[in-house]
C-alpha atoms as a PDB file:
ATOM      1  CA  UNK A   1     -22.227 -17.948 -22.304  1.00  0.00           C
ATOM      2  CA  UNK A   2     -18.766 -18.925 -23.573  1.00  0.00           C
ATOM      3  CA  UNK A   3     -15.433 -18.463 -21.578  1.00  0.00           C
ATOM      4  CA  UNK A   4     -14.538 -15.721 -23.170  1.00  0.00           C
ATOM      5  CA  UNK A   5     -16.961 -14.339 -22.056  1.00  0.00           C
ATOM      6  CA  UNK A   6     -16.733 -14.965 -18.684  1.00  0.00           C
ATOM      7  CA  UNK A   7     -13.248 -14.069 -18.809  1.00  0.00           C
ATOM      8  CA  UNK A   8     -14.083 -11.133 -19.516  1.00  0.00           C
ATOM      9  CA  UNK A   9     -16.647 -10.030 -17.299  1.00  0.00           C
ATOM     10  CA  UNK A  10     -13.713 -10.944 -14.439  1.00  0.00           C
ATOM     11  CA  UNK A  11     -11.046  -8.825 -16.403  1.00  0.00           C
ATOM     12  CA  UNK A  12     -13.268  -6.228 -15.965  1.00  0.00           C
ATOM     13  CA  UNK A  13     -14.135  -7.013 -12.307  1.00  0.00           C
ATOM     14  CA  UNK A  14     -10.640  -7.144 -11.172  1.00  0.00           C
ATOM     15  CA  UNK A  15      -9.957  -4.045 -12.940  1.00  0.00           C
ATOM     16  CA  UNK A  16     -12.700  -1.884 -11.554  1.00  0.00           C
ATOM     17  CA  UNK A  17     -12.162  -3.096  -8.028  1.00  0.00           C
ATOM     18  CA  UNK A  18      -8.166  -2.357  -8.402  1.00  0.00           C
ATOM     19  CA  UNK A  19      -9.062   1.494  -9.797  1.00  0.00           C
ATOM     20  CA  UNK A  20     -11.480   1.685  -6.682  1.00  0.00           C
ATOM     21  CA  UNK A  21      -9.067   0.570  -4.147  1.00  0.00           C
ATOM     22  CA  UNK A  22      -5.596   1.878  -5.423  1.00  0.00           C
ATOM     23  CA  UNK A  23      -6.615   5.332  -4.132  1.00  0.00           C
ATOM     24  CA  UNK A  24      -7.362   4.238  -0.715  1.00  0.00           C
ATOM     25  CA  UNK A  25      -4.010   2.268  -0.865  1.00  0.00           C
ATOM     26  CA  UNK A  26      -2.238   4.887  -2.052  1.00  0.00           C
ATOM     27  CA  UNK A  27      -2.987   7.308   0.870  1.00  0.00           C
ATOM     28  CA  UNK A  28      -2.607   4.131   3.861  1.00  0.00           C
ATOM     29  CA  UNK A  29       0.846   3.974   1.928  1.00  0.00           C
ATOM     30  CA  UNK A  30       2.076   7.253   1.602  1.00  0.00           C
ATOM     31  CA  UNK A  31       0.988   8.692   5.624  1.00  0.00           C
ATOM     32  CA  UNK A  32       2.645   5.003   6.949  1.00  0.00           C
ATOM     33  CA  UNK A  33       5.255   5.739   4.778  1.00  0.00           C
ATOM     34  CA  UNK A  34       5.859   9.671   6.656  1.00  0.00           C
ATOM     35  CA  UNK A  35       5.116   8.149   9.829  1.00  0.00           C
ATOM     36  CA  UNK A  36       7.777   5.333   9.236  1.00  0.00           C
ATOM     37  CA  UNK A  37       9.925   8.270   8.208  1.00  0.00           C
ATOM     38  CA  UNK A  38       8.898  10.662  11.487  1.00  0.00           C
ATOM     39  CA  UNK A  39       9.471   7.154  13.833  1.00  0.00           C
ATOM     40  CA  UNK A  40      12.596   6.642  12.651  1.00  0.00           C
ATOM     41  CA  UNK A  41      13.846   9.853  13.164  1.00  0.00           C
ATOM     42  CA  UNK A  42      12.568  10.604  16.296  1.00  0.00           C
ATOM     43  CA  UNK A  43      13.159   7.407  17.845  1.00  0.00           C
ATOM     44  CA  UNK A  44       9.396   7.212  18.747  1.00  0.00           C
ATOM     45  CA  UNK A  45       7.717   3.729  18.219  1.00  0.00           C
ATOM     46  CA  UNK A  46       4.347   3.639  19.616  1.00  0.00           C
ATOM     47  CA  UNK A  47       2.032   1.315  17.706  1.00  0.00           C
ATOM     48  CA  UNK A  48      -0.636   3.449  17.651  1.00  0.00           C
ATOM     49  CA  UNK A  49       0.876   6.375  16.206  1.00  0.00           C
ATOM     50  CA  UNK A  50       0.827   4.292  12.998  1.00  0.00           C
ATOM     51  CA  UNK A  51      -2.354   3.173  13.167  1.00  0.00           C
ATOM     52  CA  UNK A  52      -4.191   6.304  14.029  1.00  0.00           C
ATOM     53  CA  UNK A  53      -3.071   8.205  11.031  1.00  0.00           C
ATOM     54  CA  UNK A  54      -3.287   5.920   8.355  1.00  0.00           C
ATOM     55  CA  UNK A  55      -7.173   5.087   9.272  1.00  0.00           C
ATOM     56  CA  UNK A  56      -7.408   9.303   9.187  1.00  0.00           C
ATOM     57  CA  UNK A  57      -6.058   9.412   5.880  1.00  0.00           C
ATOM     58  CA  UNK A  58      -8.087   6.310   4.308  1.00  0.00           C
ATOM     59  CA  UNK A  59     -11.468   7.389   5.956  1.00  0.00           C
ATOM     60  CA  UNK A  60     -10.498  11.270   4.857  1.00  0.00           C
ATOM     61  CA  UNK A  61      -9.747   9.740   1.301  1.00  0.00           C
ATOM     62  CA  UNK A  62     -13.047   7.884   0.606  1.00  0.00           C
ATOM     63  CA  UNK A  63     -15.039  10.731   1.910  1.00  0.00           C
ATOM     64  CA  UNK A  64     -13.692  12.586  -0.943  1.00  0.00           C
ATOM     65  CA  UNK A  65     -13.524  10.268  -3.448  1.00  0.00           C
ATOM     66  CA  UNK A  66     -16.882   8.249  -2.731  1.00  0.00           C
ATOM     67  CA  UNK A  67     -18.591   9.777  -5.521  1.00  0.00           C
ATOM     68  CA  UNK A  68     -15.891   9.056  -7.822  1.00  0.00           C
ATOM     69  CA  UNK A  69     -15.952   5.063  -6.790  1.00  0.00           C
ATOM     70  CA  UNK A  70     -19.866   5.184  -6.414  1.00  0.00           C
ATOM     71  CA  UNK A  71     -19.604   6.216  -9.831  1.00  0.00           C
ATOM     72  CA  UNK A  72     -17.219   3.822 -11.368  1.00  0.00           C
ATOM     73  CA  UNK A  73     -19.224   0.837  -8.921  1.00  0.00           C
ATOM     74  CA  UNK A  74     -22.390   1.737 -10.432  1.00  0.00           C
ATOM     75  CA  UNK A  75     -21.128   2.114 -14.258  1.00  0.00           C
ATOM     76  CA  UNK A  76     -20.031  -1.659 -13.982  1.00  0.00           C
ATOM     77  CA  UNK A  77     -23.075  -3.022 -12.673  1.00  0.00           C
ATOM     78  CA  UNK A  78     -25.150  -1.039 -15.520  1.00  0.00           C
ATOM     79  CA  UNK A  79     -22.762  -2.543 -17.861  1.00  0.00           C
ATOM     80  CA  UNK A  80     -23.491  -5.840 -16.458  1.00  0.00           C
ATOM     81  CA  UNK A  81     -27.279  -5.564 -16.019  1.00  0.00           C
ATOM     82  CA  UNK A  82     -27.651  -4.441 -19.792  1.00  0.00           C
ATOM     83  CA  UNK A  83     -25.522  -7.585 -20.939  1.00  0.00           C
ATOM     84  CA  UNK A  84     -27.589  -9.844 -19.026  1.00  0.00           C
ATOM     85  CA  UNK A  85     -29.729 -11.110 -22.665  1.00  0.00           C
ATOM     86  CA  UNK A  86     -26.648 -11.869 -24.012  1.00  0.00           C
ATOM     87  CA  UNK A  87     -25.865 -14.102 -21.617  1.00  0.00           C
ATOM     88  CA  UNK A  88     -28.952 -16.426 -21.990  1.00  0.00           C
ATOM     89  CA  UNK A  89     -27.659 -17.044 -25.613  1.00  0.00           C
END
């Protein structure tokens, strides 16, 4: 197995775990973001109120999109399985 190779295989890793994630990311970002916003304007600033949203919108998030990352997990390791012989080279 050469480095390229290798290199690759973690290019790809990297990149598949980034697609995966950035959704989940995305929503944590955007509902702290609006409850930032809401706190601020309000003058409210109980912890939890930040906390308690943001795990609503992540867990709401990857109910919805678990196929879609199931999918994209499960491409990656087929890809990986079926390159296995060329790795003994």
């Amino acid at each position: 197995m050469s480095q390229e190779m290798v290199l690759q295989i973690i290019n790809k890793a990297i990149i598949t775990t980034l697609m995966v994630s950035a959704p989940l990311l995305i929503a944590g970002l955007v509902v702290g973001l609006i409850v930032a916003i809401f706190q601020a304007v309000t003058q409210i600033h109980e912890m939890t109120l930040t906390f308690i949203p943001k795990i609503l919108a992540i867990f709401i998030t990857l109910i919805i999109l678990l196929p879609w990352m199931l999918g994209k997990f499960i491409s990656f390791s087929t890809q990986i399985f079926n390159s296995i012989p060329t790795f003994s080279r």
